[in-house]
Protein backbone atom coordinates (compact mmCIF):
# COMPACT_ATOMS: atom_id res chain seq x y z
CA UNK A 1 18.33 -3.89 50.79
CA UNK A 2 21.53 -4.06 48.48
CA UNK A 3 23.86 -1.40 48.91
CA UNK A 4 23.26 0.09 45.79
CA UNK A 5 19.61 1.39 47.20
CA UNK A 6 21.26 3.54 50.10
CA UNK A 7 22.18 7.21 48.87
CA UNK A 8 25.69 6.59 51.28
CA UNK A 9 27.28 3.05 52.48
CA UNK A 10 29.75 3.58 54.97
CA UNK A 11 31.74 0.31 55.95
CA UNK A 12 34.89 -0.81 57.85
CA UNK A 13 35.93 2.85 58.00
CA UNK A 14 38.76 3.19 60.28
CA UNK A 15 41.46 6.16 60.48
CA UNK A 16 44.65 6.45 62.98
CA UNK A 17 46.24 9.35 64.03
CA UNK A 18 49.82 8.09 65.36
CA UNK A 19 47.95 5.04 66.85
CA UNK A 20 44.87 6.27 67.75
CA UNK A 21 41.71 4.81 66.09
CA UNK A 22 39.60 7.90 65.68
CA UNK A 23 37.22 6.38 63.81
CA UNK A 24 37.15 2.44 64.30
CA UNK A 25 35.80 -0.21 61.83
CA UNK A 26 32.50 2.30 61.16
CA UNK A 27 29.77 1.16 59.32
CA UNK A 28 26.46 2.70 59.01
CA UNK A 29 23.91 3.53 56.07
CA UNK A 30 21.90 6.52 55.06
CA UNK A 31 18.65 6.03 52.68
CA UNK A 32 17.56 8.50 50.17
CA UNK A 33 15.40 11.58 51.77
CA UNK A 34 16.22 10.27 55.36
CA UNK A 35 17.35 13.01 58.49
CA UNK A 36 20.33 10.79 59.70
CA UNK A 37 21.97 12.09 63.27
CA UNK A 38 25.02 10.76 64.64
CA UNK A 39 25.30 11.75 68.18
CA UNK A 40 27.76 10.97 71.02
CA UNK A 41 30.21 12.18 73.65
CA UNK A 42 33.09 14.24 72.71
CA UNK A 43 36.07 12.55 71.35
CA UNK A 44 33.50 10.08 69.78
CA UNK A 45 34.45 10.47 66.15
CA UNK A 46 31.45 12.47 64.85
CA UNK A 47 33.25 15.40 62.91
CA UNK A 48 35.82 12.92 61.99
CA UNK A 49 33.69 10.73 60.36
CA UNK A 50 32.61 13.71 58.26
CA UNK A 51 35.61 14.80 57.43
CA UNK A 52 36.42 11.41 55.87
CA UNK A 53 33.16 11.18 53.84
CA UNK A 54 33.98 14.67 52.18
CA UNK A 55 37.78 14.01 52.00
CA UNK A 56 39.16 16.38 54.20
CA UNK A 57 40.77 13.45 56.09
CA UNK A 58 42.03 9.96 54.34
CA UNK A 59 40.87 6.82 55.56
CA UNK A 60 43.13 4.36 56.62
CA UNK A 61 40.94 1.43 55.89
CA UNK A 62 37.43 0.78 54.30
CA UNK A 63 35.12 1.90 52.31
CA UNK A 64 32.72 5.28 51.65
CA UNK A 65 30.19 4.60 48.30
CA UNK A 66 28.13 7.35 47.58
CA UNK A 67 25.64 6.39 44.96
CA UNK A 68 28.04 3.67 43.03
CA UNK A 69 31.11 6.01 43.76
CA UNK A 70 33.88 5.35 45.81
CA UNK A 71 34.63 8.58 47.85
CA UNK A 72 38.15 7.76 49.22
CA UNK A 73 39.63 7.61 45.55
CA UNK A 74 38.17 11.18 45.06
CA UNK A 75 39.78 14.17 46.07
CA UNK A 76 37.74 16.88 47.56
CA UNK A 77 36.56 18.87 45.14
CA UNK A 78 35.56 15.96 42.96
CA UNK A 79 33.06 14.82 46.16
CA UNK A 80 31.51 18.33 45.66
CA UNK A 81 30.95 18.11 42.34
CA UNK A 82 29.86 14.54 42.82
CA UNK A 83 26.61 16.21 45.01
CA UNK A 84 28.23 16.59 48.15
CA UNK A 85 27.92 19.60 50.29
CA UNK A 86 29.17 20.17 53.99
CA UNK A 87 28.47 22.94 56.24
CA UNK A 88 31.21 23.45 59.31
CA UNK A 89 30.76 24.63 63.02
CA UNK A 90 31.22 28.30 62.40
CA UNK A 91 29.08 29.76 59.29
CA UNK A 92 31.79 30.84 56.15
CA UNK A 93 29.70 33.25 54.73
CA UNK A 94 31.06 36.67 53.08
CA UNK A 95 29.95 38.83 55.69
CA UNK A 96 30.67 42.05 53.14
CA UNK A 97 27.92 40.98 50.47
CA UNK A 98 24.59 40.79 50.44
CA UNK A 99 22.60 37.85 51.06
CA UNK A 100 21.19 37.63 47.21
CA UNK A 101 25.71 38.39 46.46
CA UNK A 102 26.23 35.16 49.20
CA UNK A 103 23.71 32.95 47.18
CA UNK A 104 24.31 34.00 43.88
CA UNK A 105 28.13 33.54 44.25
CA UNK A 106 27.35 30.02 45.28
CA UNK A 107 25.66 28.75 42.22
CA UNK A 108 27.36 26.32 40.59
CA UNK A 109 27.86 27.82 37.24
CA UNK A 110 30.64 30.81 38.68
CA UNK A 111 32.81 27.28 39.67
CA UNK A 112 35.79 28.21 37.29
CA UNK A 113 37.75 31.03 36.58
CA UNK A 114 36.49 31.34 33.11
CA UNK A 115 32.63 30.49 34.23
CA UNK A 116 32.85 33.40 37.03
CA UNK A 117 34.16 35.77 33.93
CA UNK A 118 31.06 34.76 31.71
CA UNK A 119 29.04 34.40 34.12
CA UNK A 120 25.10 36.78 33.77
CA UNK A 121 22.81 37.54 36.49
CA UNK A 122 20.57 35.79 34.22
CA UNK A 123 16.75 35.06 35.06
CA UNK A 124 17.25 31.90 36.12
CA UNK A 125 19.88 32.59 38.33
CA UNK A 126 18.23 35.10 40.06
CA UNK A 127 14.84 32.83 40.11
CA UNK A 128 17.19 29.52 42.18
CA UNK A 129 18.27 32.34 44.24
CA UNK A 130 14.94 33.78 45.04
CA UNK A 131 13.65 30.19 45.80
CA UNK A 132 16.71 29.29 48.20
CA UNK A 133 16.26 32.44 50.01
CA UNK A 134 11.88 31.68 50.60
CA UNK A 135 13.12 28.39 52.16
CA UNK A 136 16.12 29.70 54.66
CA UNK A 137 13.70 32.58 55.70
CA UNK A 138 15.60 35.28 54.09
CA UNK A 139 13.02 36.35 51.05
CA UNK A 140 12.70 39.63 53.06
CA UNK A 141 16.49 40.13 53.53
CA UNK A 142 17.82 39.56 50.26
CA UNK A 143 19.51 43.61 49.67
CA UNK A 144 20.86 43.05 53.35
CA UNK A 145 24.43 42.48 54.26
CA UNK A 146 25.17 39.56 55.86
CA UNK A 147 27.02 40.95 58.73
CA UNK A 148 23.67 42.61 59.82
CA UNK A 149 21.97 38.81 60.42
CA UNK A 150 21.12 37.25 63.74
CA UNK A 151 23.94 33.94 64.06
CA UNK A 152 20.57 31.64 62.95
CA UNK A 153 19.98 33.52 59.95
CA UNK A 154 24.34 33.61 59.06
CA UNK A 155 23.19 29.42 59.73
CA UNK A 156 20.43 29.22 57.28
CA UNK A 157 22.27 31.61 54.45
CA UNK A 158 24.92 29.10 54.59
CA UNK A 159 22.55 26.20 54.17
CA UNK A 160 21.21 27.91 51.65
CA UNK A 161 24.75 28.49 49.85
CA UNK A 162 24.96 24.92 49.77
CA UNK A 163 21.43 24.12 48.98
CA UNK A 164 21.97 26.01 45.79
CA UNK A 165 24.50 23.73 44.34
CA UNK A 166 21.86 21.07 44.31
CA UNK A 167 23.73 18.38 46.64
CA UNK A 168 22.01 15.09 47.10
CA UNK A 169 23.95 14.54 50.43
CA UNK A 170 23.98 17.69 52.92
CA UNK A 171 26.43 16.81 55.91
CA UNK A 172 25.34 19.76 58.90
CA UNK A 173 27.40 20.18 61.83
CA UNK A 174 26.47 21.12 65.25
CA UNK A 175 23.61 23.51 62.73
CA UNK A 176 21.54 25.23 66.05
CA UNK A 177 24.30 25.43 67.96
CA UNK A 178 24.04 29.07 69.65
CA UNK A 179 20.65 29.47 68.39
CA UNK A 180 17.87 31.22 70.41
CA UNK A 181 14.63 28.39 70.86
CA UNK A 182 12.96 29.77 67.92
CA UNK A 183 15.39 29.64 65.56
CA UNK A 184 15.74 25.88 66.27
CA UNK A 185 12.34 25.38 65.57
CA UNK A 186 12.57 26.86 62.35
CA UNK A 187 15.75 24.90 61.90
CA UNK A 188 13.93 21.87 62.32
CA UNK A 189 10.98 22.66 60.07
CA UNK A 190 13.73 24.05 57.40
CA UNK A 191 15.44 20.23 57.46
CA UNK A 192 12.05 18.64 56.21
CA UNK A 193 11.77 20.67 53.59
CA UNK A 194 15.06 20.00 52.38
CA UNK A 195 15.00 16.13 52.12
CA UNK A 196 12.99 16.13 48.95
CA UNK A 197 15.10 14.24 46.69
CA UNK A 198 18.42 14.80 49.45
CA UNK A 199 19.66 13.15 52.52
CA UNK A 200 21.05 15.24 55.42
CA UNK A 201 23.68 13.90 57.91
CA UNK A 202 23.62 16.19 61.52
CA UNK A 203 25.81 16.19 63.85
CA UNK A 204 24.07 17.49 67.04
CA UNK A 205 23.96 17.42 70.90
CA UNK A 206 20.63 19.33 71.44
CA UNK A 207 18.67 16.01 72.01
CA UNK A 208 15.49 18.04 71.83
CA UNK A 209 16.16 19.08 68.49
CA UNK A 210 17.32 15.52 67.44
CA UNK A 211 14.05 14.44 68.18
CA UNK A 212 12.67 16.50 66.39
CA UNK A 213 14.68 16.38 63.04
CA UNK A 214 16.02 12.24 62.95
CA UNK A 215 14.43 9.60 60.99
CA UNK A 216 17.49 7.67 62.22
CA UNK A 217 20.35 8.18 64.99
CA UNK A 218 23.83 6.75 64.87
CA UNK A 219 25.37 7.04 68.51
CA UNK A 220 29.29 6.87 68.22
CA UNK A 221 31.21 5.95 71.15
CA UNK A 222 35.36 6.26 70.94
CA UNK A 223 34.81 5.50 66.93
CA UNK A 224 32.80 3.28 67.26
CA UNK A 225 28.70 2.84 66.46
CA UNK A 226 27.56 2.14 69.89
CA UNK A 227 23.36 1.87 69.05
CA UNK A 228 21.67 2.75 66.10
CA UNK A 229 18.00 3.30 65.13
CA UNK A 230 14.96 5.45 66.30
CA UNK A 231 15.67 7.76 68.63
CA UNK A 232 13.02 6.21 70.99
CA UNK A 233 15.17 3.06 70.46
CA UNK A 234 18.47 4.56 71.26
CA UNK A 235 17.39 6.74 73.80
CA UNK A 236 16.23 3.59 76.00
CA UNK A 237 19.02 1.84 75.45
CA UNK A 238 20.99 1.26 78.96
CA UNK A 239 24.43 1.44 76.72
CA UNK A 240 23.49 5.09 75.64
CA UNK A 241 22.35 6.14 78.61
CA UNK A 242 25.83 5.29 80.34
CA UNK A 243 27.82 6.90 78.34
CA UNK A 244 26.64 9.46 76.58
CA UNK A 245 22.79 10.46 77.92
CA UNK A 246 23.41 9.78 81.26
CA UNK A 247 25.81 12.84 81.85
C-alpha cells in the first residue's frame, strides 16, 4: 500500500516538552472507513498524539499527511475545514439550546460572521439535522434542552455536532467514559454506522468496548507504538500485557 491509499499517515512524529519526548518517533496508519484505537497506560502519549494531528500542539519532528495534505503546515482551523473533526474528554455542547439549536449551529454553512448573518433555517438544513439526530438517538429529543440529557446523550449530541460538518477523519476521546453499560452499547453500534465514507480514531481504556468498536489497535507506551494490530493480536502479546493489560 502507498501512502497515498491511507485516509491518515502518521510518521517519525516526535514532540518535546523541555526534554521530554511525549510523543517519540510515532508512526502508524489509518485506512479509509477503519475504527482505529490507540490504547495504553497513562502518560503514554494518546491525547498528545491527537492534539498534534489537529494542531493544537506543534510537532517537533515528522510528518502528519492527511489525504495528500501536510497537517503540521496547517493551522487549526484550516485542519477543520480540511475534514477534520475532534471531540474532547468533557462534551462542549451549549447546554442553554436545544438539541435541533446544538446541531443546527454546527452546520458548516453559519462558519463566518457574514454566513451566520445570512444564514436560513432552510429545508435542507433542517433535513442534515433531522438525519444526525436519527443516528445519535436523539430524533425524539430534538425541542429538548441539552442540559436536560443523560452525560451519554450530551456524548452523542456532540458527535453529532461534529458529524454534521461532514469530517472524513473523526478523532473521539475517552467517548463512553462515565457511561452507564447501555449507553456503551449504543456507543458502539453508533461508531459503525459512522464509518461510511469516514475513519474514526478512539482513544479508550474500556477494553470491552475496544473490542467491540476496533478494526485496528495502536498500543502506545511512553510515546512510543509498543504493538499494533487486531486486538486479539495485541491483547496476547506478553509486551502489552506487562505494561499496560497486566495492571
Amino acid at each position: 500500500m502507498t501512502n497515498n491509499d491511507f485516509l491518515l499517515s502518521v510518521e517519525g512524529l516526535t514532540v518535546s516538552f523541555d526534554g521530554f519526548k511525549a510523543v517519540d518517533d510515532l508512526s502508524f496508519y489509518v485506512d479509509p472507513e477503519e475504527i482505529h484505537v490507540i490504547i495504553g497506560p497513562n502518560g503514554a502519549g494518546k491525547t498528545t498524539a491527537l492534539d498534534l494531528i489537529c494542531g493544537k500542539t506543534r510537532a517537533t519532528a515528522g510528518s502528519i499527511r492527511f489525504r495528500s495534505r501536510e497537517l503540521t503546515e496547517m493551522k487549526e482551523h484550516q485542519i477543520v475545514h480540511a475534514g477534520v473533526g475532534r471531540k474532547f474528554q468533557n462534551p462542549s455542547i451549549y447546554e442553554d439550546l436545544t438539541v435541533f439549536e446544538n446541531l443546527e449551529i454546527s452546520y458548516p454553512k453559519g462558519r463566518s460572521v457574514f454566513g451566520a448573518l445570512a444564514f436560513k433555517r432552510d429545508a435542507k438544513v433542517r433535513e442534515r439535522v433531522a438525519e444526525i439526530a436519527e443516528m445519535i438517538f436523539l430524533a425524539d429529543h430534538l425541542s429538548e434542552r441539552a442540559e436536560y440529557l443523560s452525560h451519554g446523550q450530551k456524548q452523542w449530541l456532540e458527535i453529532g455536532m461534529l458529524l454534521i460538518q461532514d469530517p472524513e477523519l473523526l478523532m473521539l476521546d475517552e467517548p463512553v467514559a462515565g457511561m452507564s453499560v447501555s449507553e456503551r452499547v449504543k456507543t458502539a453500534e453508533l461508531l459503525h454506522r459512522i464509518i461510511q465514507g469516514r475513519s474514526v480514531i478512539v482513544i479508550e481504556h474500556d477494553m470491552k468496548f475496544v473490542e467491540d468498536i476496533a478494526h485496528k489497535v495502536t498500543v502506545l507506551h511512553q510515546g512510543r507504538v509498543l504493538s499494533e494490530g487486531t486486538m486479539a493480536h495485541v491483547k496476547s502479546d506478553p509486551r502489552v500485557v506487562e505494561v499496560y493489560l497486566g495492571h
